[in-house]
C-alpha atoms as a PDB file:
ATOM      1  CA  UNK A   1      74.263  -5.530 100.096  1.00  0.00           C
ATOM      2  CA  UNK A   2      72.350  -5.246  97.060  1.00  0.00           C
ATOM      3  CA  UNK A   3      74.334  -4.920  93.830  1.00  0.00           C
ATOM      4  CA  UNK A   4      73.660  -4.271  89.934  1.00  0.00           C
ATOM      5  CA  UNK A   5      75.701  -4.648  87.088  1.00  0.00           C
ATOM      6  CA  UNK A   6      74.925  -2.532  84.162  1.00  0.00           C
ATOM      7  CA  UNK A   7      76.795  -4.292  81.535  1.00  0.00           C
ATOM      8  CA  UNK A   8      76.748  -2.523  77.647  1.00  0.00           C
ATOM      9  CA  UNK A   9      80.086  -4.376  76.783  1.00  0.00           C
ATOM     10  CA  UNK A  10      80.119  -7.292  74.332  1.00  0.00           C
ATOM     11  CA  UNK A  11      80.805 -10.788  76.700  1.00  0.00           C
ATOM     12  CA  UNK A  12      84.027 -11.455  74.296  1.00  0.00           C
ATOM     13  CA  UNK A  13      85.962  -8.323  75.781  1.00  0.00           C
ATOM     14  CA  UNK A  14      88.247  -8.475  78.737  1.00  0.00           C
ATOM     15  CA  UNK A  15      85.227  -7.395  81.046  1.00  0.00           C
ATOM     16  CA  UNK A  16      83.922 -11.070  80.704  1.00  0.00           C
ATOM     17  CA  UNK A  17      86.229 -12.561  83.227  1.00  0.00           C
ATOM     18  CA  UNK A  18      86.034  -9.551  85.758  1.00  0.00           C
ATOM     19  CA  UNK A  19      82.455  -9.611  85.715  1.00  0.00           C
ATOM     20  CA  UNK A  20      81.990 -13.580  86.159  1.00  0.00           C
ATOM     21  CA  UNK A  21      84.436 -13.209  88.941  1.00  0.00           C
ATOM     22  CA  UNK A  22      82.693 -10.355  90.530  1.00  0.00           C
ATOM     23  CA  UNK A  23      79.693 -11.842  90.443  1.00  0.00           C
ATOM     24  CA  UNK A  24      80.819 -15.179  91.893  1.00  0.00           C
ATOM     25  CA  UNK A  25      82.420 -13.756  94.553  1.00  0.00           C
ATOM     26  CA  UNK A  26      79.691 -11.649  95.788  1.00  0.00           C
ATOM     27  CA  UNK A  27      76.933 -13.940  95.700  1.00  0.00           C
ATOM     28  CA  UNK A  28      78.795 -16.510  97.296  1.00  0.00           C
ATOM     29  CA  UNK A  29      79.694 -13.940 100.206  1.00  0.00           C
ATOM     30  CA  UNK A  30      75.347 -13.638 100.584  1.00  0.00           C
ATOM     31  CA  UNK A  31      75.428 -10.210  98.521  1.00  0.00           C
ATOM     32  CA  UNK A  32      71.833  -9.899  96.090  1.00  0.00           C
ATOM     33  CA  UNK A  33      73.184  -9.392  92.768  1.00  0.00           C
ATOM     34  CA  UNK A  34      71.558  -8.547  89.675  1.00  0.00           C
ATOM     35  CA  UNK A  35      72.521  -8.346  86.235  1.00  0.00           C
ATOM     36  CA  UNK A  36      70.953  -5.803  83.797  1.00  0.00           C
ATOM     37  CA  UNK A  37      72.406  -6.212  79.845  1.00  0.00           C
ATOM     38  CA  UNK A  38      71.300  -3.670  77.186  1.00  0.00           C
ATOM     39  CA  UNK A  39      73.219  -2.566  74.040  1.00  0.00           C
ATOM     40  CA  UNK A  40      75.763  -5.432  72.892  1.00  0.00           C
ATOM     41  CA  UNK A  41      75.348  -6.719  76.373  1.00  0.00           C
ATOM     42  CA  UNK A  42      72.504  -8.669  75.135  1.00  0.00           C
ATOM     43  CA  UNK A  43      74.876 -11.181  73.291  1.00  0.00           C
ATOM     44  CA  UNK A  44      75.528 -12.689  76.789  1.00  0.00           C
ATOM     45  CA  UNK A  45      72.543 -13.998  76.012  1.00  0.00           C
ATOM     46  CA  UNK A  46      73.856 -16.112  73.540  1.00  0.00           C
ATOM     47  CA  UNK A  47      77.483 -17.067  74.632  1.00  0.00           C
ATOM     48  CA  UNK A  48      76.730 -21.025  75.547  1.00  0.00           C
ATOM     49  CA  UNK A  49      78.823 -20.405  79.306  1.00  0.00           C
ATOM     50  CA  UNK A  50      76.976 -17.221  80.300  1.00  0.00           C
ATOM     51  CA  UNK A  51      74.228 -19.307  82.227  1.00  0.00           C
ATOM     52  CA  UNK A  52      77.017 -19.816  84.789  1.00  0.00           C
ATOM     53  CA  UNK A  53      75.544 -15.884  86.118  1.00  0.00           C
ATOM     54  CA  UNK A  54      72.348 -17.463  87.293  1.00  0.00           C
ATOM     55  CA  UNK A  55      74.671 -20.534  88.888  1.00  0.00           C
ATOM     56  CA  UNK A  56      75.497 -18.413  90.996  1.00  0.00           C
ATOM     57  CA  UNK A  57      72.084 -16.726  92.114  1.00  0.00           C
ATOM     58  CA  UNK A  58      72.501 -13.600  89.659  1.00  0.00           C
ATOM     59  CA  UNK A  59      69.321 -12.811  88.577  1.00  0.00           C
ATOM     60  CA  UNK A  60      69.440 -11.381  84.694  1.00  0.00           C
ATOM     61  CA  UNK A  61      67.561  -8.680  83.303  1.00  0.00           C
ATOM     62  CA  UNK A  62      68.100  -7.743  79.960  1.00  0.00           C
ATOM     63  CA  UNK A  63      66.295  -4.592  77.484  1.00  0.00           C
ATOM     64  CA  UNK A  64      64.067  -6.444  75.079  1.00  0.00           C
ATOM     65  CA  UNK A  65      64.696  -3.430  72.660  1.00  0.00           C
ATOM     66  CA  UNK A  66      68.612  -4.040  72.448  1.00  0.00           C
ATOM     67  CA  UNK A  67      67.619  -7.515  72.024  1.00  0.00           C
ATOM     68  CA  UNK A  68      65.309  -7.044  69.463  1.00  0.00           C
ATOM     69  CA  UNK A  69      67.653  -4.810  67.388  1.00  0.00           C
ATOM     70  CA  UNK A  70      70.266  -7.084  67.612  1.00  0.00           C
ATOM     71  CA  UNK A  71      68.437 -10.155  66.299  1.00  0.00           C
ATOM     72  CA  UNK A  72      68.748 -12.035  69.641  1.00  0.00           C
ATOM     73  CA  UNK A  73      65.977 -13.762  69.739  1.00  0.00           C
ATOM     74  CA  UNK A  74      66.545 -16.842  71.363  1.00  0.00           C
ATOM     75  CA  UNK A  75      66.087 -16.277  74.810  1.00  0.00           C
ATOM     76  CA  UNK A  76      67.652 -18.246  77.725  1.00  0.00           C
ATOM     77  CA  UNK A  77      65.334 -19.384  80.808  1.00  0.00           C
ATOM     78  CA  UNK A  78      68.222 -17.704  83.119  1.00  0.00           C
ATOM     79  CA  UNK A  79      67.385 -14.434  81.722  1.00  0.00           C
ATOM     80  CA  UNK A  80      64.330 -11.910  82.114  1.00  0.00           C
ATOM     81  CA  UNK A  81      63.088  -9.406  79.759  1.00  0.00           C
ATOM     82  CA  UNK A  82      62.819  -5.767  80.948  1.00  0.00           C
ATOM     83  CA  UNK A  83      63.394  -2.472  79.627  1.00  0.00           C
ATOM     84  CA  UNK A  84      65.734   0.692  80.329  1.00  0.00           C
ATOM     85  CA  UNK A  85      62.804   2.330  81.499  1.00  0.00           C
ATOM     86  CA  UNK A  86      62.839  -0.758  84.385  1.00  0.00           C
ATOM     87  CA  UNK A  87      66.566   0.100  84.573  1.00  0.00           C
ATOM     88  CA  UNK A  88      65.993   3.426  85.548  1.00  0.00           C
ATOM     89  CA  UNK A  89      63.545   2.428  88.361  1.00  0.00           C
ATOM     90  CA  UNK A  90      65.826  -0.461  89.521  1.00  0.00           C
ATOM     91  CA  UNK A  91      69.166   1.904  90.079  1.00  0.00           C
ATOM     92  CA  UNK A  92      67.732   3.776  93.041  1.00  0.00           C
ATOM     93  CA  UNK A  93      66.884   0.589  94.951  1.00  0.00           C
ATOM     94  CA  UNK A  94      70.410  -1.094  94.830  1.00  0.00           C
ATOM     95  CA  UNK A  95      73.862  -0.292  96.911  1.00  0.00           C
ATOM     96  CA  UNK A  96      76.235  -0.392  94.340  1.00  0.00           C
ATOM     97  CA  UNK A  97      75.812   0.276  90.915  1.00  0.00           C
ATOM     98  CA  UNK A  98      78.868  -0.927  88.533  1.00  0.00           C
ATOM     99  CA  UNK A  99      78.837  -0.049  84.750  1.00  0.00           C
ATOM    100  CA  UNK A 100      80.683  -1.710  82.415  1.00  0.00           C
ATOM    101  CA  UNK A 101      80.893  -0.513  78.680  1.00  0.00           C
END
């Protein structure tokens, strides 16, 4: 099963855990997942333990335009730059789509 996260939540809320869990769990049961981090998502970006995502075989996609606003502009290697008009064109080719804001 193919899944995407659509994460708009800052990675200091209570969502942090659930989604590191989630995401460990799934890929480690052979499930594609896929991160995709726009609004104050981005600053998952920069929280030092976050690269733990692509550990596990998440790939990360993040909107350079959130990132840009937000002055995030050190980008890890774990994490690809992408747009919400590639969100929109990625939802319709996944499973399961999970928001969290």
């Amino acid at each position: 099963m193919k899944v995407l996260f659509v994460i708009t939540s800052v990675p200091y809320a209570k969502d942090y855990s659930t989604i590191i869990n989630l995401v460990e769990r799934l890929s480690r049961k052979g499930h594609e997942v896929h991160l995709f981090l726009s609004g104050n998502g981005v600053y998952y970006l920069i929280r030092p333990d976050a690269n733990v995502l692509s550990e596990f075989g998440a790939k990360v996609h993040f909107c350079s335009h959130s990132a840009h606003q937000r002055g995030v502009d050190k980008v890890p290697s774990w994490a690809e730059s992408s747009s919400t008009y590639n969100l929109s064109r990625m939802m319709g080719e996944f499973d399961k789509v999970i928001v969290f804001n």
